[in-house]
Protein backbone atom coordinates (compact mmCIF):
# COMPACT_ATOMS: atom_id res chain seq x y z
CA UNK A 1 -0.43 -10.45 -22.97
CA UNK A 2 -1.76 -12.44 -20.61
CA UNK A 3 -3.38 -10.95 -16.72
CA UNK A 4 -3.83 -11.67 -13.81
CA UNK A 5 -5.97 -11.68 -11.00
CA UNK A 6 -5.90 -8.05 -8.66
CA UNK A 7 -5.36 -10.41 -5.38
CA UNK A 8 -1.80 -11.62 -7.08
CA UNK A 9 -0.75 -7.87 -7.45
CA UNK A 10 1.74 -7.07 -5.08
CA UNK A 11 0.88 -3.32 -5.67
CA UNK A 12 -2.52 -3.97 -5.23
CA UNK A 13 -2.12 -5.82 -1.20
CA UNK A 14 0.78 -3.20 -0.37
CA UNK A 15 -1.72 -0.13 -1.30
CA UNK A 16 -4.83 -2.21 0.52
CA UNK A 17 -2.14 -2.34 3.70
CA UNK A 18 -1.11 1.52 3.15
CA UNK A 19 -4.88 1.98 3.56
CA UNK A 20 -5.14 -0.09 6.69
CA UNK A 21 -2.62 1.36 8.82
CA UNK A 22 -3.70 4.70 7.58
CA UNK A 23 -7.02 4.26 8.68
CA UNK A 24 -5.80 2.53 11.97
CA UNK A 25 -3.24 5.41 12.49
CA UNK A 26 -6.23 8.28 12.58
CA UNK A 27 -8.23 6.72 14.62
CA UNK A 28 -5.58 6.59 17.38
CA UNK A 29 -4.70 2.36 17.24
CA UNK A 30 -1.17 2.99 18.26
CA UNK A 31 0.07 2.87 21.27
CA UNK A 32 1.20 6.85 21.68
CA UNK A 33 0.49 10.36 19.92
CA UNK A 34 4.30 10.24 18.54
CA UNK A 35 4.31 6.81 16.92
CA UNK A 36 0.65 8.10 15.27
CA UNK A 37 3.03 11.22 13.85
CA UNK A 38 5.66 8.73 12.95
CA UNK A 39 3.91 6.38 11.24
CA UNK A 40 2.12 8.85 9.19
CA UNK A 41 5.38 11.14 7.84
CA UNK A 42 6.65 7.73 6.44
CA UNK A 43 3.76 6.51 4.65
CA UNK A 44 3.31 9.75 3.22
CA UNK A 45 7.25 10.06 2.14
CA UNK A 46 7.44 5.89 1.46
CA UNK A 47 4.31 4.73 -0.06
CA UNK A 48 4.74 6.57 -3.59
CA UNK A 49 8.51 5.17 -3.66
CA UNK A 50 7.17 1.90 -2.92
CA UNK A 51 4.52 1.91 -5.58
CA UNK A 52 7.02 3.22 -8.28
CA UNK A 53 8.98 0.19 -8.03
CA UNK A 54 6.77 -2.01 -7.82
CA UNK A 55 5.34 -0.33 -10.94
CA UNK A 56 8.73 -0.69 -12.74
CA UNK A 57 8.72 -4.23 -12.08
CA UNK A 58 5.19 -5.13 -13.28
CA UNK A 59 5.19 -7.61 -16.20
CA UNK A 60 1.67 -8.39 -16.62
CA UNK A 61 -1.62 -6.46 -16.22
CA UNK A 62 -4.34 -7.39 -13.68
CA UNK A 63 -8.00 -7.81 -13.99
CA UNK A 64 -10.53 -6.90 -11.47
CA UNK A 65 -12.62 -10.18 -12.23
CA UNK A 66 -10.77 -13.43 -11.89
């Protein structure tokens, strides 16, 4: 079966973004304390939903060199 490159993963750039706004979110770039507690219970309740269907719906494997 043919692969493809990790950038054309859509898993792969909506973990990298999880990351991001998790990182962002503890360090306090949000504009209140309440959006900080917000964004954080639905990454934690969303982000393994998210990544089991996008898992279903991978056809292909990726590769980490292109």
């Amino acid at each position: 079966m043919k692969s493809k490159s990790f950038y054309n993963s859509k898993t792969f750039w909506f973990n990298a973004l999880t990351i991001i706004i998790t990182v962002a979110t503890l360090y306090g770039f949000t504009p209140d304390q309440e959006l900080t507690n917000q964004v954080a219970a639905y990454l934690v309740f969303l982000s393994p939903i998210i990544n089991l269907i996008l898992r279903y719906f991978t056809k292909k494997p990726i590769t980490l060199i292109p």
